[in-house]
PDB file of N, CA and C in Angstrom:
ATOM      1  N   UNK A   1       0.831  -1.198   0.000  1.00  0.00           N
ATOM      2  CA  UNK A   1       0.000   0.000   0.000  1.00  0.00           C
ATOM      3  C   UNK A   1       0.872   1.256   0.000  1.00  0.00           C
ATOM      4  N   UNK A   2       1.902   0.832   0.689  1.00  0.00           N
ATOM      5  CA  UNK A   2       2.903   2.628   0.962  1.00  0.00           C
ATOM      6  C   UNK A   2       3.223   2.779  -0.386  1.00  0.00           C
ATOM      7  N   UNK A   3       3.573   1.624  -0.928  1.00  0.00           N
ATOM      8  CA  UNK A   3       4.594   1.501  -2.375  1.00  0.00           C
ATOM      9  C   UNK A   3       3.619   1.970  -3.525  1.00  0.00           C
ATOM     10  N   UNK A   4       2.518   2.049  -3.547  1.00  0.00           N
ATOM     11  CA  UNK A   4       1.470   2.620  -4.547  1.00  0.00           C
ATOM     12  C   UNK A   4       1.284   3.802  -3.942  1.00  0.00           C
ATOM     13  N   UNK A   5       1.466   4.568  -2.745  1.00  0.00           N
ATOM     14  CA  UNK A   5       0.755   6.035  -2.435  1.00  0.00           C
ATOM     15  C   UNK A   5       2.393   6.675  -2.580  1.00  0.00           C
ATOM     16  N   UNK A   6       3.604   6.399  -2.868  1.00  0.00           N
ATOM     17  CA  UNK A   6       4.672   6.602  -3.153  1.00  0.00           C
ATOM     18  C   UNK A   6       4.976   6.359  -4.648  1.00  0.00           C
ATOM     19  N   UNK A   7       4.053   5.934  -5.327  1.00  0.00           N
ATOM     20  CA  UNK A   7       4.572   5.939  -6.877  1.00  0.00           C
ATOM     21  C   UNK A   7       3.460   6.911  -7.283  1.00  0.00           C
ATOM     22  N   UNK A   8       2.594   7.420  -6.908  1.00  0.00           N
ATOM     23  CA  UNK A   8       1.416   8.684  -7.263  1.00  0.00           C
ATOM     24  C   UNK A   8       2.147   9.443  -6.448  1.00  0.00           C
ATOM     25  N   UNK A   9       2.690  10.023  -5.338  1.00  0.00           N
ATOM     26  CA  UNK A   9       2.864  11.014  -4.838  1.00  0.00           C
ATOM     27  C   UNK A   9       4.367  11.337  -5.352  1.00  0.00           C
ATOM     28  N   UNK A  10       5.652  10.826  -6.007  1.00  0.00           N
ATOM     29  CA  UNK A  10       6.505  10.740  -6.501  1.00  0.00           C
ATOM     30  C   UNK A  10       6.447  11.817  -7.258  1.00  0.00           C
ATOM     31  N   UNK A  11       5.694  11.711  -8.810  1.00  0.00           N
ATOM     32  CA  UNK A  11       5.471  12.376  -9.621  1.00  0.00           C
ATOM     33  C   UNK A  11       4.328  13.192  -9.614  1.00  0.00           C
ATOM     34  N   UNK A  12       3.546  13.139  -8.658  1.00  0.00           N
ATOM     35  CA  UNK A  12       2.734  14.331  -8.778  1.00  0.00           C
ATOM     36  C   UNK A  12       3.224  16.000  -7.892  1.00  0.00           C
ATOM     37  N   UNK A  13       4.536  15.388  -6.930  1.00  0.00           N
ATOM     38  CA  UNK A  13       5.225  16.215  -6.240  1.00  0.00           C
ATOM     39  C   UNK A  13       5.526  16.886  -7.482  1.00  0.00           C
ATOM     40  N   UNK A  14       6.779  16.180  -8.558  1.00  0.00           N
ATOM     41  CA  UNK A  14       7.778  16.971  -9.623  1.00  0.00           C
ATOM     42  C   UNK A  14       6.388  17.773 -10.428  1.00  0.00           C
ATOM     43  N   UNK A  15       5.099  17.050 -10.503  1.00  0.00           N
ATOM     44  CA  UNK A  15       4.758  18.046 -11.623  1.00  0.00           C
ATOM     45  C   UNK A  15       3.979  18.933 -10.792  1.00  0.00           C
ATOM     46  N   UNK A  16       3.205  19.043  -9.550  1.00  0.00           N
ATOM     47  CA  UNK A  16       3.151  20.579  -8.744  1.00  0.00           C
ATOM     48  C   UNK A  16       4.217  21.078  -8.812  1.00  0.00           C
ATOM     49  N   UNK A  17       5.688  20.925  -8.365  1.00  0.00           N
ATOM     50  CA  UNK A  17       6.827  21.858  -8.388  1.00  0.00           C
ATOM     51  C   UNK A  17       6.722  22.647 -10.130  1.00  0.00           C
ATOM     52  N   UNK A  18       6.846  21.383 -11.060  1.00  0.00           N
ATOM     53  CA  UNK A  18       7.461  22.187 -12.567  1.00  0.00           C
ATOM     54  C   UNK A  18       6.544  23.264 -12.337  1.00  0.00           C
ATOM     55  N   UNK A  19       4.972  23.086 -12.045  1.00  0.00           N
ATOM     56  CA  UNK A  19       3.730  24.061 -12.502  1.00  0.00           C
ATOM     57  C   UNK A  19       4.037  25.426 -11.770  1.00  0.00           C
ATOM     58  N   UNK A  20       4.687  24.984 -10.283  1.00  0.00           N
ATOM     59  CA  UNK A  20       4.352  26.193  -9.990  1.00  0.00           C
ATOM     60  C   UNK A  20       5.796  26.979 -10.328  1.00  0.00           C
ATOM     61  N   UNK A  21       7.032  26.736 -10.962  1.00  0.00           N
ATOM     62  CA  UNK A  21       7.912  26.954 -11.369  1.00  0.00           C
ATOM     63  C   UNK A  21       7.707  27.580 -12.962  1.00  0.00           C
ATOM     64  N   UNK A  22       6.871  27.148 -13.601  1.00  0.00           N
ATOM     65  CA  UNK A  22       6.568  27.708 -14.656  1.00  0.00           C
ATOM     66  C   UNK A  22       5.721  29.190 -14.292  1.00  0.00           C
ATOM     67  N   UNK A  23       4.757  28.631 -13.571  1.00  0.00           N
ATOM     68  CA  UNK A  23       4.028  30.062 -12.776  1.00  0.00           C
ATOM     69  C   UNK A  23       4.422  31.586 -12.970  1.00  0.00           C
ATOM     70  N   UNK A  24       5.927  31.187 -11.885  1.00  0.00           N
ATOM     71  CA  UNK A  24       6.454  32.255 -11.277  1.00  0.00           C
ATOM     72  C   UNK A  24       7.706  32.369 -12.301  1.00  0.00           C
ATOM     73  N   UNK A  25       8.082  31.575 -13.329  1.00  0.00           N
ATOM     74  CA  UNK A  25       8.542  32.386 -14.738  1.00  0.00           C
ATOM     75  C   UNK A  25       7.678  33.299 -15.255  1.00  0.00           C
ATOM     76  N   UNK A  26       6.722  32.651 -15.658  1.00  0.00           N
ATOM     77  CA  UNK A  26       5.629  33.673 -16.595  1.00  0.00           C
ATOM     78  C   UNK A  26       5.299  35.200 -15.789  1.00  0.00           C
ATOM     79  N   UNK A  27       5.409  35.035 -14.639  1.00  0.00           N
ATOM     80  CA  UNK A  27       4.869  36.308 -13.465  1.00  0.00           C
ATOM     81  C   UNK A  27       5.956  36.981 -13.543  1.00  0.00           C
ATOM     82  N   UNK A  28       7.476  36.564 -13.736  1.00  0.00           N
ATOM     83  CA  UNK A  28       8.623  36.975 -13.971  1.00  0.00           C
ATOM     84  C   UNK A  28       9.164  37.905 -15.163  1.00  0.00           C
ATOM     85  N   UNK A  29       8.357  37.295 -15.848  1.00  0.00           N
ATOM     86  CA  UNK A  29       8.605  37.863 -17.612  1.00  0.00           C
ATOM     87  C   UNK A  29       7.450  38.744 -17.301  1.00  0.00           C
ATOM     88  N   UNK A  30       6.251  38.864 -16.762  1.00  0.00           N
ATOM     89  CA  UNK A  30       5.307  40.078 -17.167  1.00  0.00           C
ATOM     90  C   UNK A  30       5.549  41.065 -16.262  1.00  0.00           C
ATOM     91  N   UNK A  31       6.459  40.565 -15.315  1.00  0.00           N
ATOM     92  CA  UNK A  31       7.116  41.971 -14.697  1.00  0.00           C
ATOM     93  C   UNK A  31       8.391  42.904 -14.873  1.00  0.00           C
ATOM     94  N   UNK A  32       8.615  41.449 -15.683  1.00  0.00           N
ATOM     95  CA  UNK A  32       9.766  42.432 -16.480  1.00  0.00           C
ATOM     96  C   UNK A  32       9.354  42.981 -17.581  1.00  0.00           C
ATOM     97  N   UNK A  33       8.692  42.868 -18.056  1.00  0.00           N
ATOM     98  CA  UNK A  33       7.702  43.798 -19.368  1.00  0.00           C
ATOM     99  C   UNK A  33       7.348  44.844 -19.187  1.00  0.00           C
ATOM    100  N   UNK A  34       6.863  44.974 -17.654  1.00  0.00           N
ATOM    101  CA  UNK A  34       5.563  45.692 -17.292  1.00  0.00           C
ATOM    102  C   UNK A  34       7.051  46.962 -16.821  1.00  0.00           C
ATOM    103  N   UNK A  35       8.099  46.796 -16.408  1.00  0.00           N
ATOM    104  CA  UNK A  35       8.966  47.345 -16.285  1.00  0.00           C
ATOM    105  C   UNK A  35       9.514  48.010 -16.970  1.00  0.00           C
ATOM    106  N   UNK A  36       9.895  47.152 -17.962  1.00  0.00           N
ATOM    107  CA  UNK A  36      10.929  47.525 -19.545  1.00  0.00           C
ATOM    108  C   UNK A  36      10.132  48.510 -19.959  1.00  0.00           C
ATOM    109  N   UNK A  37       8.658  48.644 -20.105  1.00  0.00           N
ATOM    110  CA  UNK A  37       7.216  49.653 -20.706  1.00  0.00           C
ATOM    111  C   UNK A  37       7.628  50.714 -19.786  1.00  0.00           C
ATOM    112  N   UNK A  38       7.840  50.873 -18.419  1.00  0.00           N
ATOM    113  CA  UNK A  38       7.381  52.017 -17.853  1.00  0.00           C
ATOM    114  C   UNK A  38       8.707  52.617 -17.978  1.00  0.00           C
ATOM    115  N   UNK A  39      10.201  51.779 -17.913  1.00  0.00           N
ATOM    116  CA  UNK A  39      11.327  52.584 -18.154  1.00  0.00           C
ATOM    117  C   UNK A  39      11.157  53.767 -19.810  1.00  0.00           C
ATOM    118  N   UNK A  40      10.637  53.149 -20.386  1.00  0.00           N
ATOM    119  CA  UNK A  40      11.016  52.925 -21.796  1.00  0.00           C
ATOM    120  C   UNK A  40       9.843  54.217 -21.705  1.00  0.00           C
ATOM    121  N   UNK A  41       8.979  54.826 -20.902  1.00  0.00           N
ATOM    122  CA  UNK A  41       7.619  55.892 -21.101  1.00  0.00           C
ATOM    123  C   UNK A  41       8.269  57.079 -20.038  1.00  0.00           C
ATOM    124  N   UNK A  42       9.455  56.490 -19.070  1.00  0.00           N
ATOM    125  CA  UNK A  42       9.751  57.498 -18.571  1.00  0.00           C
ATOM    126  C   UNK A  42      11.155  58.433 -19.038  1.00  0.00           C
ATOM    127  N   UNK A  43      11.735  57.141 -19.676  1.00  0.00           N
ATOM    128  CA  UNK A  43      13.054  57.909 -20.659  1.00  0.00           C
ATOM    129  C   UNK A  43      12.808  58.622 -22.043  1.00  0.00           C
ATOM    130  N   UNK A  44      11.719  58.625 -22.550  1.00  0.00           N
ATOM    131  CA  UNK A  44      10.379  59.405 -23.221  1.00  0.00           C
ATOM    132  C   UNK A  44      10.020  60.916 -22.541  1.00  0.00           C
ATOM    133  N   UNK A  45       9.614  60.474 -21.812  1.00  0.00           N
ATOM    134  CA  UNK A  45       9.141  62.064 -20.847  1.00  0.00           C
ATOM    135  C   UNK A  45      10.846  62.803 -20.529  1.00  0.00           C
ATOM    136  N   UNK A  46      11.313  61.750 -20.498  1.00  0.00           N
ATOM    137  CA  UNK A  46      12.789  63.387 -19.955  1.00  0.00           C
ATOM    138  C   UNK A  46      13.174  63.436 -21.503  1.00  0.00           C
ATOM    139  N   UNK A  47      13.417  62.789 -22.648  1.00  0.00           N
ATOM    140  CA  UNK A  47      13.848  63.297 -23.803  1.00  0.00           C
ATOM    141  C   UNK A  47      12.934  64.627 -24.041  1.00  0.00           C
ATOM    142  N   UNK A  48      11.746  64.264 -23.803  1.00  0.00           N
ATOM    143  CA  UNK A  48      10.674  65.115 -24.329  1.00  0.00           C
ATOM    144  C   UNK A  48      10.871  66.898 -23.505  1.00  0.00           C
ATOM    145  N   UNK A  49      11.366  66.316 -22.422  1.00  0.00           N
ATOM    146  CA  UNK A  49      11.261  67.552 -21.438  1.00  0.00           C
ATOM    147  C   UNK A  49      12.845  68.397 -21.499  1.00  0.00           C
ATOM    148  N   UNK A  50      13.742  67.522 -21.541  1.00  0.00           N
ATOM    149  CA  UNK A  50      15.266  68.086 -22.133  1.00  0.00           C
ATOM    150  C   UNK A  50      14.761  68.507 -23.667  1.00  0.00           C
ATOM    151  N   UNK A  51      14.430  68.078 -24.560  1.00  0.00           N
ATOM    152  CA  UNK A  51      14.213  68.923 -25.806  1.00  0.00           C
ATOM    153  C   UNK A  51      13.565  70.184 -25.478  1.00  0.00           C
ATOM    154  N   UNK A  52      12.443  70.208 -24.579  1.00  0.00           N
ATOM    155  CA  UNK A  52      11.576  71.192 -24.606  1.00  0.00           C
ATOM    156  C   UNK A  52      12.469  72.232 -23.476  1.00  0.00           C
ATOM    157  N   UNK A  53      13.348  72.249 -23.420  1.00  0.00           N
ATOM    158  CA  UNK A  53      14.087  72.791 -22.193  1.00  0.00           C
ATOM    159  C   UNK A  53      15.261  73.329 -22.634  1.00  0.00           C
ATOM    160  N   UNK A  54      15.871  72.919 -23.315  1.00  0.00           N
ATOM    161  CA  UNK A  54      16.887  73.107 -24.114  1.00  0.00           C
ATOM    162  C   UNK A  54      17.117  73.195 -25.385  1.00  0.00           C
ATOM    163  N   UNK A  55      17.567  74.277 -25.799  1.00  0.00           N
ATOM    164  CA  UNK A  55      17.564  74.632 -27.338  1.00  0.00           C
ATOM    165  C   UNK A  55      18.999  74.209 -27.474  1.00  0.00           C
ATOM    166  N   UNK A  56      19.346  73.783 -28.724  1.00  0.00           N
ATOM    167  CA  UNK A  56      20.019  73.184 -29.663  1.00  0.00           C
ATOM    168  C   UNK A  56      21.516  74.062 -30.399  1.00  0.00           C
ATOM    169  N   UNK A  57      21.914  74.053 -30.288  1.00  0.00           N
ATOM    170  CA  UNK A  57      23.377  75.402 -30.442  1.00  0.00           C
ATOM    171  C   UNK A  57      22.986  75.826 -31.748  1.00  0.00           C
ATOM    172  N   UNK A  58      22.784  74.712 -32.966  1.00  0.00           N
ATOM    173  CA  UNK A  58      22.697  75.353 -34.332  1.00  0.00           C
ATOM    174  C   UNK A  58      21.136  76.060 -34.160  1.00  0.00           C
ATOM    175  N   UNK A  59      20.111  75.943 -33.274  1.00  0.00           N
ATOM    176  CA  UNK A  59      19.139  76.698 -33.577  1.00  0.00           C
ATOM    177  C   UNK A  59      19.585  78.249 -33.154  1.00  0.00           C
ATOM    178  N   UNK A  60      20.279  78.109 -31.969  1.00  0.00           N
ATOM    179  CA  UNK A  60      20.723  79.168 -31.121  1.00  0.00           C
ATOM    180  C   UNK A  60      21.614  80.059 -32.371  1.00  0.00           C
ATOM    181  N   UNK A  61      22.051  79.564 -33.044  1.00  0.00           N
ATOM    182  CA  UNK A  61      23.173  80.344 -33.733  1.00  0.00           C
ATOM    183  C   UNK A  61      22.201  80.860 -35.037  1.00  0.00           C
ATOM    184  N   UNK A  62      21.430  79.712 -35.382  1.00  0.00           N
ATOM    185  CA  UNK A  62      20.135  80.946 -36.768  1.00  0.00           C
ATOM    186  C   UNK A  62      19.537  81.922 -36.175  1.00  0.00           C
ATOM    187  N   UNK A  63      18.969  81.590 -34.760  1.00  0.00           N
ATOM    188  CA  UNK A  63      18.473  83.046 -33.844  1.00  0.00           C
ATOM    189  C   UNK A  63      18.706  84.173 -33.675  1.00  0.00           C
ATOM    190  N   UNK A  64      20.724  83.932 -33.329  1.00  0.00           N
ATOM    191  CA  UNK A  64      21.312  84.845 -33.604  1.00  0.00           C
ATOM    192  C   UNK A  64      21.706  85.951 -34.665  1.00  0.00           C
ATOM    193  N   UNK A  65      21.791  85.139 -36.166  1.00  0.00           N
ATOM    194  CA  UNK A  65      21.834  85.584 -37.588  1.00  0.00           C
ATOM    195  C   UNK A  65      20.303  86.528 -37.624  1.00  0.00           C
ATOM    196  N   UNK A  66      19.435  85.580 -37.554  1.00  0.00           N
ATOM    197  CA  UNK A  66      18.265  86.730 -37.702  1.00  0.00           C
ATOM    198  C   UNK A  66      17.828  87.520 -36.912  1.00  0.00           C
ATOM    199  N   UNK A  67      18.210  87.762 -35.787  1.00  0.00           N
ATOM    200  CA  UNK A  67      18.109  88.954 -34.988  1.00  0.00           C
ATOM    201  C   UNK A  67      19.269  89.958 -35.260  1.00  0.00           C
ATOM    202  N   UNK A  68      20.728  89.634 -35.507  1.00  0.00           N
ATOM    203  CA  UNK A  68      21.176  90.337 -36.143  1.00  0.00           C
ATOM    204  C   UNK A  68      21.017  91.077 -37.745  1.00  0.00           C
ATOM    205  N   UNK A  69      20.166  90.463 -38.966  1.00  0.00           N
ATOM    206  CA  UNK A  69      19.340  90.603 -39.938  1.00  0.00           C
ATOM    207  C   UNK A  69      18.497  91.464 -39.508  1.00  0.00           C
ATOM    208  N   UNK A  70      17.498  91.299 -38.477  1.00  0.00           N
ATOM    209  CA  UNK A  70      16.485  92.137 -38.404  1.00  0.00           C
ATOM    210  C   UNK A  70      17.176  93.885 -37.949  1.00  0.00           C
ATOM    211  N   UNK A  71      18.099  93.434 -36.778  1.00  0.00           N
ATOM    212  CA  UNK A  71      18.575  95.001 -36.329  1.00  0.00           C
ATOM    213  C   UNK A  71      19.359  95.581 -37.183  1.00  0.00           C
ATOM    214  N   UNK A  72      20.075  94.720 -38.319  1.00  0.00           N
ATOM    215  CA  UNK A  72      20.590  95.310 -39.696  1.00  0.00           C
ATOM    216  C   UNK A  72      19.510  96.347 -40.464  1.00  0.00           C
ATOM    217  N   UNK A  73      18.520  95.680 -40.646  1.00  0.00           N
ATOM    218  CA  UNK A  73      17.177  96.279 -41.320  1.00  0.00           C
ATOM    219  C   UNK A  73      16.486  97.282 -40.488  1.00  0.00           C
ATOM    220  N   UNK A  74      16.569  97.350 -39.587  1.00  0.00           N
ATOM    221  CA  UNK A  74      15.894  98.677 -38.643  1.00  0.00           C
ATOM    222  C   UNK A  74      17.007 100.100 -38.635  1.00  0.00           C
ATOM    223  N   UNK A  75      18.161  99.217 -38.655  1.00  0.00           N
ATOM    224  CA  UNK A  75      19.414 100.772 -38.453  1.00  0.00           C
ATOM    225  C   UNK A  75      19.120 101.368 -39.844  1.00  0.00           C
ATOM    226  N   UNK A  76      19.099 100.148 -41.069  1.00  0.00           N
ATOM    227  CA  UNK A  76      19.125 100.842 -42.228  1.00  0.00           C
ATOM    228  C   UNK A  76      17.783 101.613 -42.491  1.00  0.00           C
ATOM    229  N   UNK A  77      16.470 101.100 -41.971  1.00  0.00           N
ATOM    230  CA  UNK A  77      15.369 101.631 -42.246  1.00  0.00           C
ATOM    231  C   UNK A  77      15.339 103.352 -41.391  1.00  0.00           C
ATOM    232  N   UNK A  78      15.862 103.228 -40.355  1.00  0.00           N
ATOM    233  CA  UNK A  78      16.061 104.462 -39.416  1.00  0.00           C
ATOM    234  C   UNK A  78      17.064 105.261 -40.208  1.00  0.00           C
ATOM    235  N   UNK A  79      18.209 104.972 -41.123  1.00  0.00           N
ATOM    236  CA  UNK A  79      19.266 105.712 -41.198  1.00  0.00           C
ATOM    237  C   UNK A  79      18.138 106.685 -42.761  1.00  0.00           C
ATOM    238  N   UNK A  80      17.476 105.651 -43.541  1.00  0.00           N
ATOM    239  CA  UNK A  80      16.566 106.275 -44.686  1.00  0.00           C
ATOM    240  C   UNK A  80      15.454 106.907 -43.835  1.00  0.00           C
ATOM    241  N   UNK A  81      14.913 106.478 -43.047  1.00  0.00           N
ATOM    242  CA  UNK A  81      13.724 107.923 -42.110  1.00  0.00           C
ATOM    243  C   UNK A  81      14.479 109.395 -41.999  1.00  0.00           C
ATOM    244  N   UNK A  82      16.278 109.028 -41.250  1.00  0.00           N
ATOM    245  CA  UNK A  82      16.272 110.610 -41.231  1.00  0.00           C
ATOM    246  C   UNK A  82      16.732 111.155 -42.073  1.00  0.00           C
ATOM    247  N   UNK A  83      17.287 110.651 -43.054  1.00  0.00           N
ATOM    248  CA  UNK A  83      18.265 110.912 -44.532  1.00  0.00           C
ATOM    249  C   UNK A  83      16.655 111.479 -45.240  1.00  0.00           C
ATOM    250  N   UNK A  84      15.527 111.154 -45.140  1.00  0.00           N
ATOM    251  CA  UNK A  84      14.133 111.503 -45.698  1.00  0.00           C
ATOM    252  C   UNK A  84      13.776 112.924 -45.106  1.00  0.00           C
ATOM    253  N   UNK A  85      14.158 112.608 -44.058  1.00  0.00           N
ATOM    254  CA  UNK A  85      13.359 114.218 -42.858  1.00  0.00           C
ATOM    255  C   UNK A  85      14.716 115.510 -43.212  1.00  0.00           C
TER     256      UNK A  85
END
């Protein structure tokens, strides 16, 4: 009798263990997902917020050209107002 409740309880031990070993893989991998997603939405938000925060040297330097352009065009427009008067 022991020798039959020892050949069912043998293998039904290994396959509760594999199951619940597979379990807590799968729970493993969707937390590492669920992770990898939220890294991956928060290194998103600071690109997003360093772009929006920081301007770019070559934009900085066309800024410069056309604000110097524009005060080119006002001295010259002022120098023809009083050369007019």
């Amino acid at each position: 009798m022991n020798e039959h409740f020892f050949q069912f309880l043998i293998p039904a031990s290994g396959l509760i263990s594999g199951l619940i070993g597979t379990y807590v893989g799968l729970q493993n991998r969707a937390l590492l997902a669920e992770v990898r997603k939220e890294l991956a939405e928060l290194e998103n938000r600071i690109i997003t917020r360093i772009n929006g925060t920081y301007v770019r040297s070559g934009e900085c330097k066309l800024r410069e050209e056309l604000v110097h352009e524009r005060l080119a065009e006002l001295a010259a427009e002022l120098k023809r107002n009083a050369a007019g008067n």
